[in-house]
N, C-alpha and C. Protein backbone atom coordinates (compact mmCIF):
# COMPACT_ATOMS: atom_id res chain seq x y z
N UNK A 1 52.24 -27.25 -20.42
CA UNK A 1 51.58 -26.10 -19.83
C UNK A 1 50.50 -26.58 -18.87
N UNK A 2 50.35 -25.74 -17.34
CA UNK A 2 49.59 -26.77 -16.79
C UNK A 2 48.30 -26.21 -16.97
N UNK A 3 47.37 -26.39 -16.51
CA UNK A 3 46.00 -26.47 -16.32
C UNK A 3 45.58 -25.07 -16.22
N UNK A 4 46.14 -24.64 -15.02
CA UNK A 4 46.20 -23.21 -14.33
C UNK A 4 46.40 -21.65 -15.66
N UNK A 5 47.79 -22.12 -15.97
CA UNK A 5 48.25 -21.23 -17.04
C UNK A 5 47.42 -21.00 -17.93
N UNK A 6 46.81 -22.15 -18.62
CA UNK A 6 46.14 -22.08 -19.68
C UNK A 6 44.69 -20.97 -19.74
N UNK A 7 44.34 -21.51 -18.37
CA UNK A 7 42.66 -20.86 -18.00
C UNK A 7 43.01 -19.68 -17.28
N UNK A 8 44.39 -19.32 -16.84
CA UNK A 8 44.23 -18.13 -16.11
C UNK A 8 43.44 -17.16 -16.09
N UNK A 9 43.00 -16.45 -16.70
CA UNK A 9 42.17 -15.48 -16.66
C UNK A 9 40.53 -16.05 -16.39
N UNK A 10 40.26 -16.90 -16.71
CA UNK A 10 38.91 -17.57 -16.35
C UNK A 10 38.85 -17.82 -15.43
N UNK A 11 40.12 -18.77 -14.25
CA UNK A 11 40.21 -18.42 -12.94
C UNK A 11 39.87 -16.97 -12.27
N UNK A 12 40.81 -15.77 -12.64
CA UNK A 12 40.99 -14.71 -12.02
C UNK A 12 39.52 -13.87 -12.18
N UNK A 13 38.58 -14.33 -13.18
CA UNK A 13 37.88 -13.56 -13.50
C UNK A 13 36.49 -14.62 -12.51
N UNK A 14 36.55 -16.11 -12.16
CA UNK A 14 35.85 -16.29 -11.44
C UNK A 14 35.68 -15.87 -10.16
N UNK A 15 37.19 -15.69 -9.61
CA UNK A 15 37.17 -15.51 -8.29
C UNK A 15 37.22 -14.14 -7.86
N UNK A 16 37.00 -13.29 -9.07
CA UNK A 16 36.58 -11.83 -8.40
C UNK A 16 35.06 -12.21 -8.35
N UNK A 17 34.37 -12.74 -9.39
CA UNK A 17 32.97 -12.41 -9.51
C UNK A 17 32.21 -12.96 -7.70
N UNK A 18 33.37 -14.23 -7.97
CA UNK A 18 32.40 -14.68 -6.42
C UNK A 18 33.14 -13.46 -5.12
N UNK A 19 34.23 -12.86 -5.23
CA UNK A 19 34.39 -11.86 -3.88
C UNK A 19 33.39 -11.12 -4.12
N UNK A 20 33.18 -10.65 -5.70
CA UNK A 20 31.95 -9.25 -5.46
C UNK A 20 30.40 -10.06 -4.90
N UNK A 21 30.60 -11.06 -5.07
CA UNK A 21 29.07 -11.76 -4.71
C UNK A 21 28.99 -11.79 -2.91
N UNK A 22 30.34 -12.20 -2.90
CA UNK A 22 30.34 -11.71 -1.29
C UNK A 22 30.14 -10.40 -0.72
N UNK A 23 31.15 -9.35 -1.07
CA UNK A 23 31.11 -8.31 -1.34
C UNK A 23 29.30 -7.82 -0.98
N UNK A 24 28.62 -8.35 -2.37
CA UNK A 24 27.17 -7.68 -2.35
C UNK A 24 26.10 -8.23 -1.33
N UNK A 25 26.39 -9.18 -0.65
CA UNK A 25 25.54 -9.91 0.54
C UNK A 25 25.88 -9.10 1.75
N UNK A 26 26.99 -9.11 1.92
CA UNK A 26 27.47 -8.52 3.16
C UNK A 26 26.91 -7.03 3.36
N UNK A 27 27.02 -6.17 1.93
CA UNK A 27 26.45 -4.66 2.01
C UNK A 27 24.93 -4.81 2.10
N UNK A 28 24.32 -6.11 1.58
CA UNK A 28 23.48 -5.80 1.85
C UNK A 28 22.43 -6.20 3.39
N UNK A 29 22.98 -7.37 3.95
CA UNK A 29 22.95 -7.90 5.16
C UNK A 29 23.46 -6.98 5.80
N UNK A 30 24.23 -5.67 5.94
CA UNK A 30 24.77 -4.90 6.85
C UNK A 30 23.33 -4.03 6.93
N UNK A 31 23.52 -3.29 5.58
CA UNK A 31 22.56 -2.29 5.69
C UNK A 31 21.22 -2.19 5.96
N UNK A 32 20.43 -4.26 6.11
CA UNK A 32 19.47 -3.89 6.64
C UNK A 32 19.47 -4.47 7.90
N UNK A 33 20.44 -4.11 8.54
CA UNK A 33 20.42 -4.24 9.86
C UNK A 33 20.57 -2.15 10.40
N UNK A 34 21.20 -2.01 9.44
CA UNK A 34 21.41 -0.25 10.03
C UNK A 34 20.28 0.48 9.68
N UNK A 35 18.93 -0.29 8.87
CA UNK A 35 18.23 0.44 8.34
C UNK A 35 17.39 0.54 10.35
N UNK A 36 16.12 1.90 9.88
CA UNK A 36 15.21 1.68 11.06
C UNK A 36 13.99 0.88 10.80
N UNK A 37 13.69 0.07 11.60
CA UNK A 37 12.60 -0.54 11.92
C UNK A 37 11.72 -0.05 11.55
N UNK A 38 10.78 -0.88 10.50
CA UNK A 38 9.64 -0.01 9.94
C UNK A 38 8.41 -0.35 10.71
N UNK A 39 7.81 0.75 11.13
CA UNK A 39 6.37 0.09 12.55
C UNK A 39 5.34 -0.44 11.42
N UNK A 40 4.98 -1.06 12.14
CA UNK A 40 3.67 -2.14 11.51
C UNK A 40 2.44 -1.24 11.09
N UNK A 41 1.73 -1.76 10.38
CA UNK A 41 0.43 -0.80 9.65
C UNK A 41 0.75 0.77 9.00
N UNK A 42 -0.94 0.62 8.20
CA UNK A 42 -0.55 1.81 7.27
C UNK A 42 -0.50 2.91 8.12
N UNK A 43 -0.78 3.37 9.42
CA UNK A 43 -0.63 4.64 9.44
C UNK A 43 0.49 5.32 10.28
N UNK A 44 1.06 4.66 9.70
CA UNK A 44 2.81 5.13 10.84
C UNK A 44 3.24 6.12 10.48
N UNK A 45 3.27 6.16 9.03
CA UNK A 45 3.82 7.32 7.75
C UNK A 45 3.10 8.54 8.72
N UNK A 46 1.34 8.78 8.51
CA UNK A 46 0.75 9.58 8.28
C UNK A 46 0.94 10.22 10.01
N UNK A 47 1.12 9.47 11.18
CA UNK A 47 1.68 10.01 12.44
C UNK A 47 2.81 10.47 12.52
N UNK A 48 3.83 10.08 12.18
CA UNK A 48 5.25 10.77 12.02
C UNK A 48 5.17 12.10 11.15
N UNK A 49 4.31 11.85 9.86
CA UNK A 49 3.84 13.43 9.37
C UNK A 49 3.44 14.56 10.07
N UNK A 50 2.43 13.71 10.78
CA UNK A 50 1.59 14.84 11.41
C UNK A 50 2.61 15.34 12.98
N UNK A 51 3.62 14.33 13.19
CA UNK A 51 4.01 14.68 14.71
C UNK A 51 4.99 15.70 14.36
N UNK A 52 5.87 15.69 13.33
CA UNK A 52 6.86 16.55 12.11
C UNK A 52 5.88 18.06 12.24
N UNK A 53 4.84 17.84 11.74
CA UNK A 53 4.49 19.26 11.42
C UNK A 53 3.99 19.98 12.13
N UNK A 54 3.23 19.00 13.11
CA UNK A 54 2.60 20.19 14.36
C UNK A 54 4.04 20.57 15.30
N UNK A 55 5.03 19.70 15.28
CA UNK A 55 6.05 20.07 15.98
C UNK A 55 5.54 19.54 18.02
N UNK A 56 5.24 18.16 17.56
CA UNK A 56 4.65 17.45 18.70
C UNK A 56 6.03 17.49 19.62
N UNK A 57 5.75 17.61 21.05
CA UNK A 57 6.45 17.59 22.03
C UNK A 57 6.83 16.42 22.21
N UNK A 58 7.77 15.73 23.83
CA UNK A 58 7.90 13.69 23.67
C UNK A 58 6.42 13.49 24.72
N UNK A 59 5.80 14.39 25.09
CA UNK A 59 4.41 14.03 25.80
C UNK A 59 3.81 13.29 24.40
N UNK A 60 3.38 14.54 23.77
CA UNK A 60 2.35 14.45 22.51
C UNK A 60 2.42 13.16 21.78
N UNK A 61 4.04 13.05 21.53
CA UNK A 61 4.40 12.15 20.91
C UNK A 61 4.42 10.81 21.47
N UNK A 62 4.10 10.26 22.58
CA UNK A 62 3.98 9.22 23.09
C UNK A 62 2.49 9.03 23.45
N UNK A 63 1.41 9.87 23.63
CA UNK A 63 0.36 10.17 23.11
C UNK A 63 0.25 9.69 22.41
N UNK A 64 0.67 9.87 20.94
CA UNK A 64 0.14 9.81 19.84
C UNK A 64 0.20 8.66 19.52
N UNK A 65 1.64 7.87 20.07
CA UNK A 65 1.83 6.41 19.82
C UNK A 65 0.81 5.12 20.20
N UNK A 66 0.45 6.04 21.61
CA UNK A 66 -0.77 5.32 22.33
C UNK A 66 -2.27 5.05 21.47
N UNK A 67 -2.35 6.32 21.02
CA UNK A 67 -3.64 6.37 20.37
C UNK A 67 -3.76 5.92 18.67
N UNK A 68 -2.18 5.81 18.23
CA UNK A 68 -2.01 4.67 17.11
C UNK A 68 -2.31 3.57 17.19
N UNK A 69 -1.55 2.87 18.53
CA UNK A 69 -1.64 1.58 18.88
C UNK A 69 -2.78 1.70 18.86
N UNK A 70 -4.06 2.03 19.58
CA UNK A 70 -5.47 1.68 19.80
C UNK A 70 -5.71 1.91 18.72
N UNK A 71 -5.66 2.56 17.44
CA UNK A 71 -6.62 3.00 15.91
C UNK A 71 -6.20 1.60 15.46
N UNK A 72 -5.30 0.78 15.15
CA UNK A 72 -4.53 0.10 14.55
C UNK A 72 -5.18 -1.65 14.92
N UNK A 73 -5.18 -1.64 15.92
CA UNK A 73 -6.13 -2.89 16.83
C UNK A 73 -8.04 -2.89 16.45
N UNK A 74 -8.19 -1.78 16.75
CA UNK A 74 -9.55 -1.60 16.36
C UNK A 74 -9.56 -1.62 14.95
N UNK A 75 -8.77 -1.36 14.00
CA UNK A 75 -8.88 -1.62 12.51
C UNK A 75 -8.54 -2.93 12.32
N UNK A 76 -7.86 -3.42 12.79
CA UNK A 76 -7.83 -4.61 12.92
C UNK A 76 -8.82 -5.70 13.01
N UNK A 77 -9.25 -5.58 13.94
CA UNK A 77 -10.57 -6.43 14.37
C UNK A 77 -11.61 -5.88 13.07
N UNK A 78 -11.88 -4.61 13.25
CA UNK A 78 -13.70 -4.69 11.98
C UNK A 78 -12.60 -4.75 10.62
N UNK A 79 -11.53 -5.22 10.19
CA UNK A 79 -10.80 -5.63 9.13
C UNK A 79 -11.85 -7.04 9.28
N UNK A 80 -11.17 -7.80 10.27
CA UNK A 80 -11.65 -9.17 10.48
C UNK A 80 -12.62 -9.20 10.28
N UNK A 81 -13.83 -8.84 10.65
CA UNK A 81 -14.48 -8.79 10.70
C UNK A 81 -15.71 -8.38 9.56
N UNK A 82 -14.97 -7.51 8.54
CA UNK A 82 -15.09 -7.45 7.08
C UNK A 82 -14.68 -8.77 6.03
N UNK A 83 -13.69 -9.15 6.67
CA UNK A 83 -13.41 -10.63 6.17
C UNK A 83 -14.79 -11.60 5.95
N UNK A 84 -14.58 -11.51 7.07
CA UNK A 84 -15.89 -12.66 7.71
C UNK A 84 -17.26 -12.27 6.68
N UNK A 85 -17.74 -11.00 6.80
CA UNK A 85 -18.73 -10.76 6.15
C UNK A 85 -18.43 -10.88 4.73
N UNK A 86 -17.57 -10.47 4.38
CA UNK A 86 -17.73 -10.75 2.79
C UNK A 86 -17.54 -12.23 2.08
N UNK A 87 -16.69 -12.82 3.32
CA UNK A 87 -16.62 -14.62 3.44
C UNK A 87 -18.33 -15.09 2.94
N UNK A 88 -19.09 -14.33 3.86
CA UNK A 88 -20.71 -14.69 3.89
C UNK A 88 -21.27 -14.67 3.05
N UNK A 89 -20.88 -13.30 2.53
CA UNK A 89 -22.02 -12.80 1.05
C UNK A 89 -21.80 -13.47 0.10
N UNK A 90 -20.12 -13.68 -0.25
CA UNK A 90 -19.95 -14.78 -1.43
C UNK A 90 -19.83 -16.29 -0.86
N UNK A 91 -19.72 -16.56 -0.06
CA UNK A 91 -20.79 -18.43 0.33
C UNK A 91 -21.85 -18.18 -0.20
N UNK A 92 -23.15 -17.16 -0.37
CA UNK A 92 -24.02 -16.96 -0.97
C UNK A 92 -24.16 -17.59 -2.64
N UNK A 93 -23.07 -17.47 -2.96
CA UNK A 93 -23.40 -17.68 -4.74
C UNK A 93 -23.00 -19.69 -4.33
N UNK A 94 -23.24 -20.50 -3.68
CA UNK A 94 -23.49 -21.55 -3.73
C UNK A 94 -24.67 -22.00 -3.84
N UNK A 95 -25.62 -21.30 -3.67
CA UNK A 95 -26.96 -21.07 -3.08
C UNK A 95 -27.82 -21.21 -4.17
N UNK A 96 -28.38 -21.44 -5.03
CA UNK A 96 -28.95 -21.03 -6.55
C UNK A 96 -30.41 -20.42 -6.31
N UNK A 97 -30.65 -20.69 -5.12
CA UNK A 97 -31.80 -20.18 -4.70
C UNK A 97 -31.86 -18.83 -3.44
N UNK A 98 -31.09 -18.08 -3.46
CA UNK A 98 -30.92 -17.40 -2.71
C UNK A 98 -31.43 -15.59 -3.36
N UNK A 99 -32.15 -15.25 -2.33
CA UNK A 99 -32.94 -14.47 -2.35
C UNK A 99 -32.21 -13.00 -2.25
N UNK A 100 -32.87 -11.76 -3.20
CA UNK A 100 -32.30 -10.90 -3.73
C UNK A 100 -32.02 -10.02 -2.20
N UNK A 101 -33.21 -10.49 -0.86
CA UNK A 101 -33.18 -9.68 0.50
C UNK A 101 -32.31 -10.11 1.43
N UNK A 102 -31.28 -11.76 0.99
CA UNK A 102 -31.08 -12.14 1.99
C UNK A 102 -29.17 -11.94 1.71
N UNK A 103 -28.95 -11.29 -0.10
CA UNK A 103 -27.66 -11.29 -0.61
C UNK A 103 -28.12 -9.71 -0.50
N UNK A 104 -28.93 -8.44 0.11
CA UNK A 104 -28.80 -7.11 0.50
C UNK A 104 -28.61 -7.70 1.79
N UNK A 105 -29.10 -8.24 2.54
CA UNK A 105 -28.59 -8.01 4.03
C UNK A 105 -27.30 -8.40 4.17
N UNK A 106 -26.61 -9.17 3.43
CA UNK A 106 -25.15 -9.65 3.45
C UNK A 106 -24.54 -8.14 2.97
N UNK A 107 -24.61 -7.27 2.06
CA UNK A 107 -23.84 -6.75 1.41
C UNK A 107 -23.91 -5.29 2.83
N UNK A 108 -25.16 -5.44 3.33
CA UNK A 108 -25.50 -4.41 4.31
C UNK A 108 -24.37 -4.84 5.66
N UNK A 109 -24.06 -6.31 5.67
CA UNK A 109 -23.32 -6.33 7.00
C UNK A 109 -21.53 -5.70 6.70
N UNK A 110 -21.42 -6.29 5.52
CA UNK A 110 -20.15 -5.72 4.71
C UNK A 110 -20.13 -3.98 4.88
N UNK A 111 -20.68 -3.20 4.39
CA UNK A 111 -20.84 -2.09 4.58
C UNK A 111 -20.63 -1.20 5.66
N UNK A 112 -21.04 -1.83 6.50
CA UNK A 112 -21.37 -1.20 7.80
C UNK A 112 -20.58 -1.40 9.03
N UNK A 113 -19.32 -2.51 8.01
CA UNK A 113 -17.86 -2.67 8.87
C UNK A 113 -17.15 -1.24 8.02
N UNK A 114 -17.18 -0.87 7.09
CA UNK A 114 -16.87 -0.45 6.34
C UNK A 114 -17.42 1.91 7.22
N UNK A 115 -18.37 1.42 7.84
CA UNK A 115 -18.88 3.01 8.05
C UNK A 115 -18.07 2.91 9.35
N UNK A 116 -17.45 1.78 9.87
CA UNK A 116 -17.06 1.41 11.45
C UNK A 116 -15.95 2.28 11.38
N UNK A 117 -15.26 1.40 10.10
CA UNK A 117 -13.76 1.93 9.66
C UNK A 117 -13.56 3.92 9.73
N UNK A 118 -14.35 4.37 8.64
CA UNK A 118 -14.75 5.52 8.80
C UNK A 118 -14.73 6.17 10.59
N UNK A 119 -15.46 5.97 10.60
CA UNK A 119 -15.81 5.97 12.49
C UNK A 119 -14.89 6.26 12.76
N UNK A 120 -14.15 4.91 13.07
CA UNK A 120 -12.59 4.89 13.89
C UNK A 120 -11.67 5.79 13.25
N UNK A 121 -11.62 5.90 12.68
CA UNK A 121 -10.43 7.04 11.61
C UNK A 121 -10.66 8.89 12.26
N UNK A 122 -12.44 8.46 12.11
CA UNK A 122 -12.45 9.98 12.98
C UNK A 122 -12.35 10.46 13.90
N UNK A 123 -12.88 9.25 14.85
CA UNK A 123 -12.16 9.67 16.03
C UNK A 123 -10.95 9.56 16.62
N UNK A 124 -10.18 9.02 15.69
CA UNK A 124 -8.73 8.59 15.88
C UNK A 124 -8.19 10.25 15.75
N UNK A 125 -8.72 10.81 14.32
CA UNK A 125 -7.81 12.20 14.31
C UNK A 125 -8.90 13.23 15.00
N UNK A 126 -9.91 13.62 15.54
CA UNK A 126 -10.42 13.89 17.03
C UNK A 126 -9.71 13.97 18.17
N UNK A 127 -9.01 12.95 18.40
CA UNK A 127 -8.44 12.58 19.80
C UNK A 127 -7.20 12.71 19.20
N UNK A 128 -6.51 13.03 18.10
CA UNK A 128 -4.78 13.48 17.35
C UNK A 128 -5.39 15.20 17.80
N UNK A 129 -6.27 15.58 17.61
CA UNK A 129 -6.65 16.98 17.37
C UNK A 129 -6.33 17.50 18.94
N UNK A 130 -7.53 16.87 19.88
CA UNK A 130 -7.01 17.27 20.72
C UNK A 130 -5.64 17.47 21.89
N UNK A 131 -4.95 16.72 21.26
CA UNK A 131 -3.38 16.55 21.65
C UNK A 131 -3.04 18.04 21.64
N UNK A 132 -3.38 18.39 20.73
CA UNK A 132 -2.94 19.74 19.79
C UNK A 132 -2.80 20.87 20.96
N UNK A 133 -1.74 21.93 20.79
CA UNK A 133 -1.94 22.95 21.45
C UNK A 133 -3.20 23.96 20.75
N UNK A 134 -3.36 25.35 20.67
CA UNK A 134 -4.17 26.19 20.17
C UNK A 134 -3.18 26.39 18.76
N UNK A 135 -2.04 26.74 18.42
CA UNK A 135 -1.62 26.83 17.65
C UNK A 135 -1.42 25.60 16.86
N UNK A 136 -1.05 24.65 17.71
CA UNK A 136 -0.88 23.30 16.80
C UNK A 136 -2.65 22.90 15.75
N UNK A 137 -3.26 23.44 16.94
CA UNK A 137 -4.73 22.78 16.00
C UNK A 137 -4.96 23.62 14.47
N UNK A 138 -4.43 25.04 14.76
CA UNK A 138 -5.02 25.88 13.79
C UNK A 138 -3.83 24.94 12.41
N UNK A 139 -3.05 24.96 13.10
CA UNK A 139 -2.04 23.85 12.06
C UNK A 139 -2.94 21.98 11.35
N UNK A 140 -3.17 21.66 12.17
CA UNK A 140 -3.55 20.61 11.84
C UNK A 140 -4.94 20.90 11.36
N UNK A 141 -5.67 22.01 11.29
CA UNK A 141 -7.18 22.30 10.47
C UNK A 141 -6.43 22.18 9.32
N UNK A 142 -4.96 22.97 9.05
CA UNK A 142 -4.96 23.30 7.24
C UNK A 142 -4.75 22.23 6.70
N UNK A 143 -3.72 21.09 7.51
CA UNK A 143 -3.29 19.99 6.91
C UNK A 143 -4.27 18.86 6.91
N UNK A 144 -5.23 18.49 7.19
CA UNK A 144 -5.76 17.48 7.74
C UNK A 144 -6.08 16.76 6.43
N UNK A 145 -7.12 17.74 5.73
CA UNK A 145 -7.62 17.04 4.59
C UNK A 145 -6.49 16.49 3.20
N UNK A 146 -5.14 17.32 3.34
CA UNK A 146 -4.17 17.13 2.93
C UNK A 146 -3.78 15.72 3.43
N UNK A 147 -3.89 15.10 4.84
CA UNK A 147 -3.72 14.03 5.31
C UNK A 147 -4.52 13.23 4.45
N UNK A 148 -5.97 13.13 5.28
CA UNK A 148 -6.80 12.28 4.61
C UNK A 148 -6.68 12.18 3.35
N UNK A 149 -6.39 12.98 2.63
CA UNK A 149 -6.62 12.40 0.63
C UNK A 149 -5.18 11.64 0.22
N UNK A 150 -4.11 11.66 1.57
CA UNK A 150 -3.24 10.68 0.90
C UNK A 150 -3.23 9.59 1.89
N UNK A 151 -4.45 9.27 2.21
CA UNK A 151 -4.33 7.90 2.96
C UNK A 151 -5.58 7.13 2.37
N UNK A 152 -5.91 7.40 1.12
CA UNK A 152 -7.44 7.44 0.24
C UNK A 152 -6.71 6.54 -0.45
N UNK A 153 -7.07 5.65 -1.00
CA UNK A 153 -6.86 4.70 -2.19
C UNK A 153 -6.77 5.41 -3.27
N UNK A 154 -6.11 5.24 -4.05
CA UNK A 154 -6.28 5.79 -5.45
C UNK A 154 -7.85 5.48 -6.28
N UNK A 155 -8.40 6.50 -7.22
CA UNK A 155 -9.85 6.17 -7.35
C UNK A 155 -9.39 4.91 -8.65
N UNK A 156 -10.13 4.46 -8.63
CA UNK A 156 -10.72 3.25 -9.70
C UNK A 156 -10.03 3.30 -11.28
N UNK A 157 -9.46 2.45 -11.30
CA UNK A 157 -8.76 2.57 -12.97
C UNK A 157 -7.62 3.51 -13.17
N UNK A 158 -7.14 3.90 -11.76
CA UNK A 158 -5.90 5.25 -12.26
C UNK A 158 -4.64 4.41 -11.93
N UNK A 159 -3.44 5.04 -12.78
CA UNK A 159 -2.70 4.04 -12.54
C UNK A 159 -1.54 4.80 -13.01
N UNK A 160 -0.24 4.95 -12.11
CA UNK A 160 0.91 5.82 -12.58
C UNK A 160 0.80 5.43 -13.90
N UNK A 161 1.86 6.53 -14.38
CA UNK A 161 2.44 6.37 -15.76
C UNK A 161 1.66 7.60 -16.66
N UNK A 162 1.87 7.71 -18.01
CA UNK A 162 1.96 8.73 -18.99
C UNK A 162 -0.08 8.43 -19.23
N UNK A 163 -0.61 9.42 -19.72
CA UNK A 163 -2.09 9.56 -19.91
C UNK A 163 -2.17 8.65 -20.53
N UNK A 164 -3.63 8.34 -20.78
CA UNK A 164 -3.95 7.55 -21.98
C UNK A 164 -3.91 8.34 -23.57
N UNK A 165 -4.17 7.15 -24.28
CA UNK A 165 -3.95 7.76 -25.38
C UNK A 165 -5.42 8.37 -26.03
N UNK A 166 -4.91 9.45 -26.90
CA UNK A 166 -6.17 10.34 -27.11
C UNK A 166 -6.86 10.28 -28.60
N UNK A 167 -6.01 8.99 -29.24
CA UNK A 167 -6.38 8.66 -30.22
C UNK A 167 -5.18 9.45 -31.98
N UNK A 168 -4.93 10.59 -31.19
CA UNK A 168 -4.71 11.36 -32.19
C UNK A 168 -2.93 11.04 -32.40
N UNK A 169 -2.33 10.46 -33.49
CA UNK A 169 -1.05 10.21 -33.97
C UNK A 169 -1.02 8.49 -33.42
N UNK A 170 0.35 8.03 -33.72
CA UNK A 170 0.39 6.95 -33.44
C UNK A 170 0.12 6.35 -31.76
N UNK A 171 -0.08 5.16 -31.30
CA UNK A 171 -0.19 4.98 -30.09
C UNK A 171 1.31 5.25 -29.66
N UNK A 172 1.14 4.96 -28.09
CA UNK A 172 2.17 5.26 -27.29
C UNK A 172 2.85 3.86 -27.19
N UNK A 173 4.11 3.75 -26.97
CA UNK A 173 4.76 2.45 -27.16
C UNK A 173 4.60 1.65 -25.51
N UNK A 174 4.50 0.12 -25.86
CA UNK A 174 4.03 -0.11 -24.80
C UNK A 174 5.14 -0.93 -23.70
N UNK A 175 5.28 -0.69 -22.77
CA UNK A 175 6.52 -1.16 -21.80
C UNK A 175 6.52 -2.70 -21.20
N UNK A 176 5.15 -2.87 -21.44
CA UNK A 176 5.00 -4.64 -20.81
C UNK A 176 4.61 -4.38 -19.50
N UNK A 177 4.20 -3.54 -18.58
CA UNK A 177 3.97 -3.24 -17.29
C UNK A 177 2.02 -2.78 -17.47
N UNK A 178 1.34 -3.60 -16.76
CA UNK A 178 -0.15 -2.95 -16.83
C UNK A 178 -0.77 -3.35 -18.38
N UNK A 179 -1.58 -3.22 -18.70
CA UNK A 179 -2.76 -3.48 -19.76
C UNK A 179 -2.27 -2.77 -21.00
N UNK A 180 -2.31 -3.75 -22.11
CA UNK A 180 -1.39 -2.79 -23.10
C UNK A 180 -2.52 -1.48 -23.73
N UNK A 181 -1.74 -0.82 -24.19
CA UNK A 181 -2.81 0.44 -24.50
C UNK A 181 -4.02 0.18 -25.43
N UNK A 182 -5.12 1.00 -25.80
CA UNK A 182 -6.04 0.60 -26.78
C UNK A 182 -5.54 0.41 -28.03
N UNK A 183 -5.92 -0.58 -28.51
CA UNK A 183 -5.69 -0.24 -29.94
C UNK A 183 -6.74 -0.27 -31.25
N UNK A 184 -6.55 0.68 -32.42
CA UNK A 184 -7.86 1.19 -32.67
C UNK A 184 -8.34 0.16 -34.12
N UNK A 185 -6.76 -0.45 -34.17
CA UNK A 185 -6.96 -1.41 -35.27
C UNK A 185 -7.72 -2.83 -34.76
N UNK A 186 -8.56 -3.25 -35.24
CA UNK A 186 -8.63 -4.63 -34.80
C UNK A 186 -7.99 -5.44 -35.56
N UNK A 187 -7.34 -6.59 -34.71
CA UNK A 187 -6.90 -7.81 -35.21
C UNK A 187 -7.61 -9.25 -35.29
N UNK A 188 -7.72 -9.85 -35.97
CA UNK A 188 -8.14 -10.93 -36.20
C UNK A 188 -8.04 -12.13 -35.26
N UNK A 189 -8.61 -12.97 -34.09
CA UNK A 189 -8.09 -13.54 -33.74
C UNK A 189 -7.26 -14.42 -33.96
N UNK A 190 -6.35 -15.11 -33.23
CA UNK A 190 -5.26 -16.15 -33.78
C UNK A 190 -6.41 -17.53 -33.88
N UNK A 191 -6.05 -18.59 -35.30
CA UNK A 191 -7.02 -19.28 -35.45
C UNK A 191 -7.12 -20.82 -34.31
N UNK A 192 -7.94 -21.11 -34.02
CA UNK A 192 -7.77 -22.16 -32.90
C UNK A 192 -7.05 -23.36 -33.11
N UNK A 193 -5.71 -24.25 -32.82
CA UNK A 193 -5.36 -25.30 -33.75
C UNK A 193 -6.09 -26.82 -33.16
C-alpha cells in the first residue's frame, strides 16, 4: 500500500485547509483595497456628519474640507507643542531641588496649549457655521452640542461594559478584559518564596 493511500485523507484534508488559507488572504487583500480610504485625524467622522445633516452643497463641501485641512494642521502643531511642554514639566522631577513656582509655570505652559486647542475647535465650528445657509444654521444650533459631546473623551474611570457592582448578591463574573471587579472578600496574600 503506498504512502498516498494510507494518509489519504490527511492529504485531502491538508490541501483544502491551505486553499481556504488562500482563499482567506485573497478576500481579505481584495476587500481592503475596495474598502474607502479613511482621511487622516479625528475629525473626519464629525465633518462628514455635519456635511450629511446640514445637507452641504459640493461648494460647502469643499469648504469644509479646506477648513478641516487648516483645524487639523493647527492641532497639530499646539499637539507638538503640548508634547514639548509636558516633555519640560516632567524633566522637572530630575531636579530634587526644584521649586513649587517653577513646576506651576511648567504646568501653566501645558495648559494653555491646551485653552489653544479649545480656541481652535471654536473657531473651526464658527467658520463650519458660517458656511451655513439661514436654514442650515438653525440646523446646526440644534446639533452642535450633540457634536461636541461626542468628540469629548469619555470622563475619567468610565468604561463600556455592564455597571459596577452594587454589592448586593454575588459579584458579576469576570471576562479577563479591564480590572477585575471589587471584591468584598479579602484574600490573603500569596506567601513570598
Amino acid at each position: 500500500m503506498s504512502y498516498f493511500n494510507r494518509n489519504r485523507w490527511w492529504v485531502i484534508a491538508f490541501i483544502v485547509l491551505v486553499l481556504m488559507n488562500i482563499a482567506t488572504v485573497a478576500t481579505l487583500w481584495l476587500v481592503k483595497d475596495n474598502r474607502p480610504q479613511q482621511r487622516m485625524g479625528p475629525g473626519s467622522g464629525v465633518g462628514d456628519f455635519l456635511s450629511k445633516e446640514l445637507g452641504f452643497d459640493s461648494v460647502q463641501k469643499k469648504q469644509l474640507l479646506q477648513l478641516r485641512a487648516e483645524e487639523q494642521q493647527q492641532m497639530m502643531d499646539i499637539r507638538e507643542k503640548t508634547r514639548d511642554a509636558k516633555d519640560a514639566l516632567f524633566a522637572l522631577l530630575k531636579d530634587p531641588s526644584v521649586t513649587d513656582s517653577v513646576i506651576e509655570k511648567a504646568t501653566k505652559a501645558s495648559s494653555f496649549n491646551d485653552q489653544q486647542m479649545d480656541l481652535v475647535t471654536f473657531h473651526h465650528f464658527q467658520k463650519l457655521r458660517n458656511l451655513c445657509t439661514p436654514a442650515q444654521k438653525e440646523k446646526f444650533d440644534a446639533i452642535i452640542k450633540e457634536v461636541i459631546r461626542s468628540m469629548a473623551p469619555p470622563p475619567p474611570g468610565s468604561h463600556p461594559g455592564p455597571p459596577p457592582h452594587d454589592g448586593q448578591g454575588p459579584p458579576p463574573p469576570h471576562d479577563g478584559q479591564g480590572p477585575p471587579p471589587p471584591n468584598d472578600r479579602r484574600e490573603p496574600p500569596p506567601p513570598h518564596p
